[in-house]
Each structure stands twice: as C-alpha cells, then as structure tokens.
N, C-alpha and C. Protein backbone atom coordinates (compact mmCIF):
# COMPACT_ATOMS: atom_id res chain seq x y z
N UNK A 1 7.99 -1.64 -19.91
CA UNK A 1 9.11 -2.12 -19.14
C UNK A 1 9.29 -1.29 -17.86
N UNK A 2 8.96 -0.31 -18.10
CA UNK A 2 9.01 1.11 -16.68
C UNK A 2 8.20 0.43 -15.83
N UNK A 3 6.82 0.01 -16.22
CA UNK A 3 5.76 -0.34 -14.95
C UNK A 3 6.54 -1.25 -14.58
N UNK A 4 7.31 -2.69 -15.51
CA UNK A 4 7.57 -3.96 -14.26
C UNK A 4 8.43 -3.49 -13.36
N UNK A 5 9.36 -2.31 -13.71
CA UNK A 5 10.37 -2.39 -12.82
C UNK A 5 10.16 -1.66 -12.01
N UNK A 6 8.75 -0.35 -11.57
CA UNK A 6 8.22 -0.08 -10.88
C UNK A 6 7.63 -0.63 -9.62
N UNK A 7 6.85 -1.73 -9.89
CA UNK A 7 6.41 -2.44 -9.48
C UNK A 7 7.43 -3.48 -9.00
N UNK A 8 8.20 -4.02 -9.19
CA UNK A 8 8.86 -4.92 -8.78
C UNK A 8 9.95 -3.94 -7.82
N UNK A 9 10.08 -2.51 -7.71
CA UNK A 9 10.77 -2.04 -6.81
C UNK A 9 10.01 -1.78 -6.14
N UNK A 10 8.65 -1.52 -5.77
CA UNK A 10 7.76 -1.30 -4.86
C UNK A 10 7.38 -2.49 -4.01
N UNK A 11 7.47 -3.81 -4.77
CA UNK A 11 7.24 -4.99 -4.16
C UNK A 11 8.65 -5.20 -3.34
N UNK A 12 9.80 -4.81 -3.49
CA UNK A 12 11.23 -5.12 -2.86
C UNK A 12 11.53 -4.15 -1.20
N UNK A 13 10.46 -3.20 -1.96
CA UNK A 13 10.89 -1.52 -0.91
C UNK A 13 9.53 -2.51 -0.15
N UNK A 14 8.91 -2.70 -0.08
CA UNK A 14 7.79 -3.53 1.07
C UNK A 14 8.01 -4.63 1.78
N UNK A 15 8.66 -5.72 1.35
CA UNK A 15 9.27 -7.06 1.86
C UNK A 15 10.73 -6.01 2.68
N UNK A 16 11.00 -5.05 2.91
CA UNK A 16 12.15 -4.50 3.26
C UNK A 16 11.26 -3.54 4.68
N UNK A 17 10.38 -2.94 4.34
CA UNK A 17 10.08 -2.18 5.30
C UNK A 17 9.21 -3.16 6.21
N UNK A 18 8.31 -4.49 5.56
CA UNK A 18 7.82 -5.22 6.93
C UNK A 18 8.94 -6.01 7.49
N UNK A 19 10.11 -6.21 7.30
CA UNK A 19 11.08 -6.59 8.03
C UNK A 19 12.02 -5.83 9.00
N UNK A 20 11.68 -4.24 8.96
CA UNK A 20 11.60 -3.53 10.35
C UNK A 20 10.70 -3.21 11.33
N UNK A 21 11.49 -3.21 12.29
CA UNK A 21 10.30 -2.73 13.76
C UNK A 21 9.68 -2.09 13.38
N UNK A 22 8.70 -2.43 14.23
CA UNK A 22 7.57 -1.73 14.11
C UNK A 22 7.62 -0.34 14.14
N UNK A 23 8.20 0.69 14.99
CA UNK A 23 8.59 2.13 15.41
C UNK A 23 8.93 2.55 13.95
N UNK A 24 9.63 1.93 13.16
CA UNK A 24 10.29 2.07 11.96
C UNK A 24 9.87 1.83 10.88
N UNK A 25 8.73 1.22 10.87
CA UNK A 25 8.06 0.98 9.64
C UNK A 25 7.01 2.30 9.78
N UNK A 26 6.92 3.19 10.12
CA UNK A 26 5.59 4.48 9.75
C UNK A 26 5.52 5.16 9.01
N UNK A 27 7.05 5.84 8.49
CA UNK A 27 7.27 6.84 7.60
C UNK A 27 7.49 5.83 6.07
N UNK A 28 8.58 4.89 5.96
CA UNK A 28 8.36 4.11 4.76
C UNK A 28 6.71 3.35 4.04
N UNK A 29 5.88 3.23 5.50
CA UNK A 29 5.01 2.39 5.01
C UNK A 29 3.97 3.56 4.64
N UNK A 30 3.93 4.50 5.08
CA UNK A 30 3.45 5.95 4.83
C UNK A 30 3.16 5.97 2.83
N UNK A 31 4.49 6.12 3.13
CA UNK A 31 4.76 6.43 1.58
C UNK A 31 4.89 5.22 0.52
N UNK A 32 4.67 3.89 1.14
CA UNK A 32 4.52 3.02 -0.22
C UNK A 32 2.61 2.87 -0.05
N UNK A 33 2.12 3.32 0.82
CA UNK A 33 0.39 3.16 0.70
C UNK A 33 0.17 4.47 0.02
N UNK A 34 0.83 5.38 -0.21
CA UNK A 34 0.70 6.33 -0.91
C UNK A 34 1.00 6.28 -2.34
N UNK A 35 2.22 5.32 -2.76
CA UNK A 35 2.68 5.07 -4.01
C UNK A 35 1.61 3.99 -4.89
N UNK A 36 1.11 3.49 -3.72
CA UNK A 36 0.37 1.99 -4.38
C UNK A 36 -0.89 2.11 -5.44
N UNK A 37 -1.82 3.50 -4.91
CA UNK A 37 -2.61 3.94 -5.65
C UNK A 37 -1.89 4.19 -7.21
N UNK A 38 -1.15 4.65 -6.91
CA UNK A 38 -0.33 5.37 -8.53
C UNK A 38 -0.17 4.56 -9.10
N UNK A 39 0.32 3.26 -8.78
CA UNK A 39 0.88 1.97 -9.31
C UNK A 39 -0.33 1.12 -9.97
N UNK A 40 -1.34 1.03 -8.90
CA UNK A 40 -2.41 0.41 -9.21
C UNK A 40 -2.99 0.99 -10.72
N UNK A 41 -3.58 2.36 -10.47
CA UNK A 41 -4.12 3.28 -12.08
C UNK A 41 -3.13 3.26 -13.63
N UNK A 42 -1.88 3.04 -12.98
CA UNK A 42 -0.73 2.98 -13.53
C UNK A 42 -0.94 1.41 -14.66
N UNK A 43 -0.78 0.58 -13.70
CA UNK A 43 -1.41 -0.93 -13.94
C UNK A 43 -2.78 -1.07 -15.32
N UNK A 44 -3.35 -0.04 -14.70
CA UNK A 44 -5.03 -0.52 -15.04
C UNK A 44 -4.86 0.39 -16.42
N UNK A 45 -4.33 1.23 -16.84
CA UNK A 45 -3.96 1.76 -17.95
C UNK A 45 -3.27 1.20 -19.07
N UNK A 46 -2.22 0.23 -18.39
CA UNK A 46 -1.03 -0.42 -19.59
C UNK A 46 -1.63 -1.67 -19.87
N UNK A 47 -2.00 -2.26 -18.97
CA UNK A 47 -2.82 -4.07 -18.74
C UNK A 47 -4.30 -3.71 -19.14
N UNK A 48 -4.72 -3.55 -18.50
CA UNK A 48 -6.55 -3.42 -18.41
C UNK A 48 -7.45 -3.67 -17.11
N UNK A 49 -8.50 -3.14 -16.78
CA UNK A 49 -8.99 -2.79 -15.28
C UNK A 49 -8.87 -3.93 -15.12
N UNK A 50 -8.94 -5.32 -15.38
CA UNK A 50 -9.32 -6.66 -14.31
C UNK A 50 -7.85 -6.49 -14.17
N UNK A 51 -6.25 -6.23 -14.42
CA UNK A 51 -5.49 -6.16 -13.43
C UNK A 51 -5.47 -5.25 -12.51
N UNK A 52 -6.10 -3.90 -12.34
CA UNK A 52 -6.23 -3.21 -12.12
C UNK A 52 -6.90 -3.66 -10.80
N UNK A 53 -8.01 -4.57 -11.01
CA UNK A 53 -8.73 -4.95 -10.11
C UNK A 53 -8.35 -5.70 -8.96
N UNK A 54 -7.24 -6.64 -9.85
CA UNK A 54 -6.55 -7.68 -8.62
C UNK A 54 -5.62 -6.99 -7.98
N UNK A 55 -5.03 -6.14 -8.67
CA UNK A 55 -3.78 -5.02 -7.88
C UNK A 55 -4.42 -4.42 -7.11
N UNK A 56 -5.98 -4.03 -6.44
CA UNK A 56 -6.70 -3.51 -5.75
C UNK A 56 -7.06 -4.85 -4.27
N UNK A 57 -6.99 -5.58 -4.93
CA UNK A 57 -7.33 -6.68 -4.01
C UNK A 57 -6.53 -6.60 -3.27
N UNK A 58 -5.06 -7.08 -3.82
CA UNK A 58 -4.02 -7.19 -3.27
C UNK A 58 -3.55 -6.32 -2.09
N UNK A 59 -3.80 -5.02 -2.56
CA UNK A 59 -3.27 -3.64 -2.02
C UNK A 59 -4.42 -3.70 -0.13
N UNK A 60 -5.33 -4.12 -0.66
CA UNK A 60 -6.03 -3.55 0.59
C UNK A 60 -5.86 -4.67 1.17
N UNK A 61 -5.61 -6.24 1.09
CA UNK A 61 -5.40 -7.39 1.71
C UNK A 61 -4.00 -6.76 1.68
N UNK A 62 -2.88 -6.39 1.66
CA UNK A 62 -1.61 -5.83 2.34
C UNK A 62 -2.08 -4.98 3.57
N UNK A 63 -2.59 -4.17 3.32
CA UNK A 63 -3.02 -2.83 3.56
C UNK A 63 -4.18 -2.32 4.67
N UNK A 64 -4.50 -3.78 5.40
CA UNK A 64 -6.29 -3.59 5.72
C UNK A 64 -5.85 -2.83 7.45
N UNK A 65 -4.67 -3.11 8.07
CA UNK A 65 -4.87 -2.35 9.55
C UNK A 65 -4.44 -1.41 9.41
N UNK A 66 -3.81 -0.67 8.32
CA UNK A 66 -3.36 0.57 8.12
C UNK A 66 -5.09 1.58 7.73
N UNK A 67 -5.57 1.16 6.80
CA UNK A 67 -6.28 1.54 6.15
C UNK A 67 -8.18 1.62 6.57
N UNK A 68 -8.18 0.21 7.61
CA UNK A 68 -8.98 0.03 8.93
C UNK A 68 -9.05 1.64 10.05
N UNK A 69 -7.13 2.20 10.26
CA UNK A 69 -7.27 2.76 11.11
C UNK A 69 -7.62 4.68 10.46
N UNK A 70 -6.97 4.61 9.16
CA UNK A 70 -7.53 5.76 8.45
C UNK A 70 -9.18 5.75 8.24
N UNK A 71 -10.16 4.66 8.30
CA UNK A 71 -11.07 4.92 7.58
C UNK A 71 -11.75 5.25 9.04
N UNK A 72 -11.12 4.78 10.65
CA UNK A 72 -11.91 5.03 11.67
C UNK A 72 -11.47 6.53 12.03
N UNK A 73 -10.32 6.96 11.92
CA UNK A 73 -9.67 8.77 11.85
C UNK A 73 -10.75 9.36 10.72
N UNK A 74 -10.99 8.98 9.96
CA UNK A 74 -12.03 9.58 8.86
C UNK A 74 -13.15 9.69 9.44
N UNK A 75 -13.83 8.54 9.98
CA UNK A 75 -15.15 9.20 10.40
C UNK A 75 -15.64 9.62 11.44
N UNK A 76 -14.38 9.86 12.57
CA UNK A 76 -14.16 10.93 13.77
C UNK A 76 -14.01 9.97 15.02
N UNK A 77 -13.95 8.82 14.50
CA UNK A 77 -13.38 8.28 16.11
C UNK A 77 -12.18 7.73 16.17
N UNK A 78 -11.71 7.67 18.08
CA UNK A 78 -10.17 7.21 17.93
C UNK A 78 -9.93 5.86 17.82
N UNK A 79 -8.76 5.70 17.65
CA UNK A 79 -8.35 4.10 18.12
C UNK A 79 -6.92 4.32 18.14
N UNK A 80 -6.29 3.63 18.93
CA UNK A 80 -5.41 3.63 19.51
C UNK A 80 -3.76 2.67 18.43
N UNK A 81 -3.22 3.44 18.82
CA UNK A 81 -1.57 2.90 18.00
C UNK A 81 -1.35 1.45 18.46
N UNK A 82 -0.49 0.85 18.11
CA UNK A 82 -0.22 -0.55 18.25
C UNK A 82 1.69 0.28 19.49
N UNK A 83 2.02 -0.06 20.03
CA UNK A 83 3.38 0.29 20.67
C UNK A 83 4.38 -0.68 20.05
C-alpha cells in the first residue's frame, strides 16, 4: 500500500511541477528524476521486473530532454539551456 501511495504522490508532485514555468521547474524536476529511480527498483521488487521494465519506459519517455542533456554533460560536450 506504501508503494501505491508513493507513486501516486510522485505522479501528482509531476503533473504539478510541468505546470510551472519553465525557470521554476529545475529544482523540483531535479529531485523527482532523482526519486524516479528509487520508485522504479522499488516497483520491480514488490511487482516483478516486467513492471519494473515499463516504469523504465515510462520514466525516460517523461524524462528524455532532461536526460538527453545529462548524457551530453557526461561525455564532455556543451549544449545549451532552453531560456
């Protein structure tokens, strides 16, 4: 019962932070791409890896220009902020 309501506050805290500006979404969205991993392993432990798997899908189809711009900071080149 902990995971649904985990998860269903993580899904509420996200429909909340893409409905602020942009300037304002960095530090919240920071920290729910940080929570999502936890959630995901979290998932794949109580259910079994094929949810595990789609909660992975999901996460990086949320997740792909955030995670686009970490993987180009990772392998040493820039790219530029959105204003």
């Amino acid at each position: 019962m902990m995971l649904l309501w985990a998860c269903s506050l993580w899904v509420v805290a996200s429909a909340v932070v893409a409905m602020l500006p942009m300037q304002h979404q960095y530090i919240p969205g920071i920290a729910l791409l940080l929570a999502a991993p936890v959630l995901i392993v979290w998932v794949g432990l109580a259910i079994g890896w094929w949810a595990a798997a789609l909660g992975l899908v999901a996460f990086v189809s949320m997740y792909r220009h955030p995670l686009r711009y970490f993987w180009t900071r990772a392998r040493g080149l820039e790219k530029e902020l959105p204003k």
